[in-house]
Protein backbone atom coordinates (compact mmCIF):
# COMPACT_ATOMS: atom_id res chain seq x y z
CA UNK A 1 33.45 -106.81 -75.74
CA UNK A 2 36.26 -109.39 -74.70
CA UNK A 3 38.66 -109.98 -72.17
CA UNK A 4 41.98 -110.66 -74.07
CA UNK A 5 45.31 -112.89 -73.45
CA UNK A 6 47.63 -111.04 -72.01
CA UNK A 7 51.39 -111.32 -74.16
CA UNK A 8 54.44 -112.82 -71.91
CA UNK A 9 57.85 -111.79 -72.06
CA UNK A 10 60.09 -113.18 -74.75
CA UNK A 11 57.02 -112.20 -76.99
CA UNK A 12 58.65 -109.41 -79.64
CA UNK A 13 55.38 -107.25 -79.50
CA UNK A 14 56.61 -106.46 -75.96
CA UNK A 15 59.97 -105.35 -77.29
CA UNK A 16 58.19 -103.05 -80.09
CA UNK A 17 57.67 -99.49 -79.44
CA UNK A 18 53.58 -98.67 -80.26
CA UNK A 19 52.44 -96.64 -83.41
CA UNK A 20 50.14 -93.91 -82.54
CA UNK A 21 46.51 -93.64 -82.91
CA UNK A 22 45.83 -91.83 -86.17
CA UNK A 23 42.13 -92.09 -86.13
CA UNK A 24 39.38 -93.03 -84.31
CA UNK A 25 38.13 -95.95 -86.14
CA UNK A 26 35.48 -98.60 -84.52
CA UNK A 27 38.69 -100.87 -84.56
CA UNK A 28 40.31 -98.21 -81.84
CA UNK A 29 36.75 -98.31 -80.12
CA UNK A 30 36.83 -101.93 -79.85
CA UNK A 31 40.08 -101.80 -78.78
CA UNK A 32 39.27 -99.82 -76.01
CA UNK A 33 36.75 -101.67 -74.88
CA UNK A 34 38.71 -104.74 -74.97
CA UNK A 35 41.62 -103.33 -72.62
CA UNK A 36 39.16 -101.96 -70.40
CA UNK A 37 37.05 -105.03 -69.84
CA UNK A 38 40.75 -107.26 -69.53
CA UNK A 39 42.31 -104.23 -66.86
CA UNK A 40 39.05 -104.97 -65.24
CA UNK A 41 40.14 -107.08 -62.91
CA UNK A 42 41.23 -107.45 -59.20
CA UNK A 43 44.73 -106.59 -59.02
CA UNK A 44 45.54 -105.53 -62.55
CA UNK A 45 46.34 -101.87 -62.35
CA UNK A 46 47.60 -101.17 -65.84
CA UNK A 47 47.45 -102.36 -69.38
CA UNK A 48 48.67 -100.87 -72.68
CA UNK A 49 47.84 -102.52 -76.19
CA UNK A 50 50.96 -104.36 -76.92
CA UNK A 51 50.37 -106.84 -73.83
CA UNK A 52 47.66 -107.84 -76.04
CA UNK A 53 49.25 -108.04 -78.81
CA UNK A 54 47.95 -104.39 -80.66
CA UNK A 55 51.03 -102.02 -81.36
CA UNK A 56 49.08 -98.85 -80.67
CA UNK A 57 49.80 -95.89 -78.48
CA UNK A 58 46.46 -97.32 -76.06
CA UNK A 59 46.36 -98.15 -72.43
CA UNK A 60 43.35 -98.98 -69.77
CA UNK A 61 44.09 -98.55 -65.92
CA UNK A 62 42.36 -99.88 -63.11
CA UNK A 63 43.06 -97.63 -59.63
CA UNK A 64 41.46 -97.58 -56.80
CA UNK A 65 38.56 -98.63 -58.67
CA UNK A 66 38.58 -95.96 -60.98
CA UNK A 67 39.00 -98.03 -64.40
CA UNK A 68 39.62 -95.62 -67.40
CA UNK A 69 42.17 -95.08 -70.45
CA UNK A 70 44.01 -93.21 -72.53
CA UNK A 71 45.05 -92.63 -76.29
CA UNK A 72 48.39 -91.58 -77.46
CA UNK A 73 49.80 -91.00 -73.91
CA UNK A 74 52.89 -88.46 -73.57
CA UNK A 75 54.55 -87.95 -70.35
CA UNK A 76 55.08 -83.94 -69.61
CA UNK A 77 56.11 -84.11 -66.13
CA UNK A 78 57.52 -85.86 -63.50
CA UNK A 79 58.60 -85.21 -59.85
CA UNK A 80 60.05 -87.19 -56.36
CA UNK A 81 61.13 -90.61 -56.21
CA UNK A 82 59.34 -93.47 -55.22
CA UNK A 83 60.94 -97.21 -54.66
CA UNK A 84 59.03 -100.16 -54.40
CA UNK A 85 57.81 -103.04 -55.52
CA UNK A 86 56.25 -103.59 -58.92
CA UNK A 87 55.27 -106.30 -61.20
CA UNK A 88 53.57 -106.41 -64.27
CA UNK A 89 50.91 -109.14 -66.10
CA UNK A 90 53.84 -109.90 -69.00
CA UNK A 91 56.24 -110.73 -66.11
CA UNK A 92 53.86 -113.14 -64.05
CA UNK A 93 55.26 -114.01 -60.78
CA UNK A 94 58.27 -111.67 -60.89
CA UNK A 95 57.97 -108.52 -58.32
CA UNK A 96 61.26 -106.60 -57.71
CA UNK A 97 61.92 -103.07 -55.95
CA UNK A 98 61.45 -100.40 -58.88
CA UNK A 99 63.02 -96.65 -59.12
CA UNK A 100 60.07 -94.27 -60.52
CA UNK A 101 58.94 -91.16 -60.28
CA UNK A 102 56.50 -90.40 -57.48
CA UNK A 103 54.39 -88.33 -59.37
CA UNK A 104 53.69 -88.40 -63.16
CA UNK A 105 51.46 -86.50 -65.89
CA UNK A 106 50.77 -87.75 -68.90
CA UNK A 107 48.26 -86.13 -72.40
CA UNK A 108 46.57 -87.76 -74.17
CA UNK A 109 42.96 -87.68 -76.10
CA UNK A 110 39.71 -90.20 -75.43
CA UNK A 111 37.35 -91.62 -77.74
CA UNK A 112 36.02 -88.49 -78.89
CA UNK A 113 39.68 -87.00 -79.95
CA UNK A 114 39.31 -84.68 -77.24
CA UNK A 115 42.53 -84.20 -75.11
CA UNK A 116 42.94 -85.75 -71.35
CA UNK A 117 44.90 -85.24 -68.50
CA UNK A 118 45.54 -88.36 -66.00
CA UNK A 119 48.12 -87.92 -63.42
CA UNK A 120 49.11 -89.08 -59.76
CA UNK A 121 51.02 -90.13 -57.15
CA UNK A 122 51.69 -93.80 -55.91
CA UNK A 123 50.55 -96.38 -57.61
CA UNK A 124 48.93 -94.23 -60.01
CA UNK A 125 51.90 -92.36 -60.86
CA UNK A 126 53.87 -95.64 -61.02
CA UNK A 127 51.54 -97.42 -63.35
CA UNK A 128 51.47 -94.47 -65.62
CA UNK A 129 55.28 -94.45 -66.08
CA UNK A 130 55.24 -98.57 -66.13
CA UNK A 131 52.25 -98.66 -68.89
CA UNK A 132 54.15 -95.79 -71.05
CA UNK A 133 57.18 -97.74 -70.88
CA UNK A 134 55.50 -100.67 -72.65
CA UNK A 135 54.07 -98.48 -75.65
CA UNK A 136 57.80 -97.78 -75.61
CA UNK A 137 58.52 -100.81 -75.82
CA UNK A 138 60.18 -101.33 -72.39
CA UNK A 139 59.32 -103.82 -69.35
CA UNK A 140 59.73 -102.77 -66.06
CA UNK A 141 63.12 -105.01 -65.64
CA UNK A 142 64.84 -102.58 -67.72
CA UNK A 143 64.86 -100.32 -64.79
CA UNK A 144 66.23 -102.71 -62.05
CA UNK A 145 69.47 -102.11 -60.56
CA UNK A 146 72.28 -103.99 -61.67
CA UNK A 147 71.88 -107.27 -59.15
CA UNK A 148 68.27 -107.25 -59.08
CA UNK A 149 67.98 -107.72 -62.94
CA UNK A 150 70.40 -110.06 -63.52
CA UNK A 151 68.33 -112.24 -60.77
CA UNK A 152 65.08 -111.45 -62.83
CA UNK A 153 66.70 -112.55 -66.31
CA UNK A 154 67.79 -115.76 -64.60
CA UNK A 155 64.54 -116.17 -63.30
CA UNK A 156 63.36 -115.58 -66.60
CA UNK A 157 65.32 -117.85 -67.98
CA UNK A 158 64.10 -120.88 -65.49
CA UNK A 159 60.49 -120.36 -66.70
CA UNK A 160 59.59 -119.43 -62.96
């Protein structure tokens, strides 16, 4: 299919929280396709719809070389603490220490409406929590501490 542009932060569809799928339609196929072949990349690890500019519930992941997606994500669980750096492809540049969850498990369903289970620890549990927030319409600076955000809106602000 086609590797897409991927949206920058002030763009509003960042901001917007995602609709959810209602039907598998070859729109939501191409979709698909499209986030998988633009996650496809060396170090991309996540990306959900909206960085593309789609407001669906839809993200691809690329970990450890296992490239996949999901549809309608939910979050049931989460346990530990991890801190650490994270960045994210509508932030270029910017990398800050984050506060997540260690692990994570989301639900979801695939192409064929059939539900799916992804879950992890690490980067994988990190990049399901960071590619959730954006269907939420959330960037990972929401998260920083105090000082460290107010450092990443002014570097924001400088076009940096």
């Amino acid at each position: 299919m086609a590797i897409r542009t991927i949206r920058v932060v002030p763009d509003p569809v960042l901001r917007t929280p995602c609709d959810p799928v209602k039907t598998i339609t070859p729109a939501v196929r191409s979709l698909v396709q499209d986030l998988v072949d633009t996650v496809d990349d060396p170090g991309r690890a996540g990306l959900s719809a909206n960085q593309i500019g789609v407001g669906l519930r839809v993200f691809s992941y690329n970990i450890g070389g296992k490239v996949g997606y999901i549809i309608n994500p939910v979050i049931d669980e989460t346990q530990g603490e991890q801190y650490g750096e994270e960045g994210c492809l509508s932030l270029p540049n910017l990398w800050y220490p984050t506060r997540r969850a260690e692990y994570a498990k989301a639900h979801g369903i695939n192409l064929d409406g059939q539900t799916v289970t992804l879950e992890g620890r690490g980067i994988m549990g990190r990049m399901i929590q960071h590619e959730c927030d954006h269907l939420d319409g959330h960037v990972y600076i929401d998260r920083l501490e105090k000082e460290a955000r107010r450092k990443a809106m002014r570097e924001l602000r400088s076009g940096r």
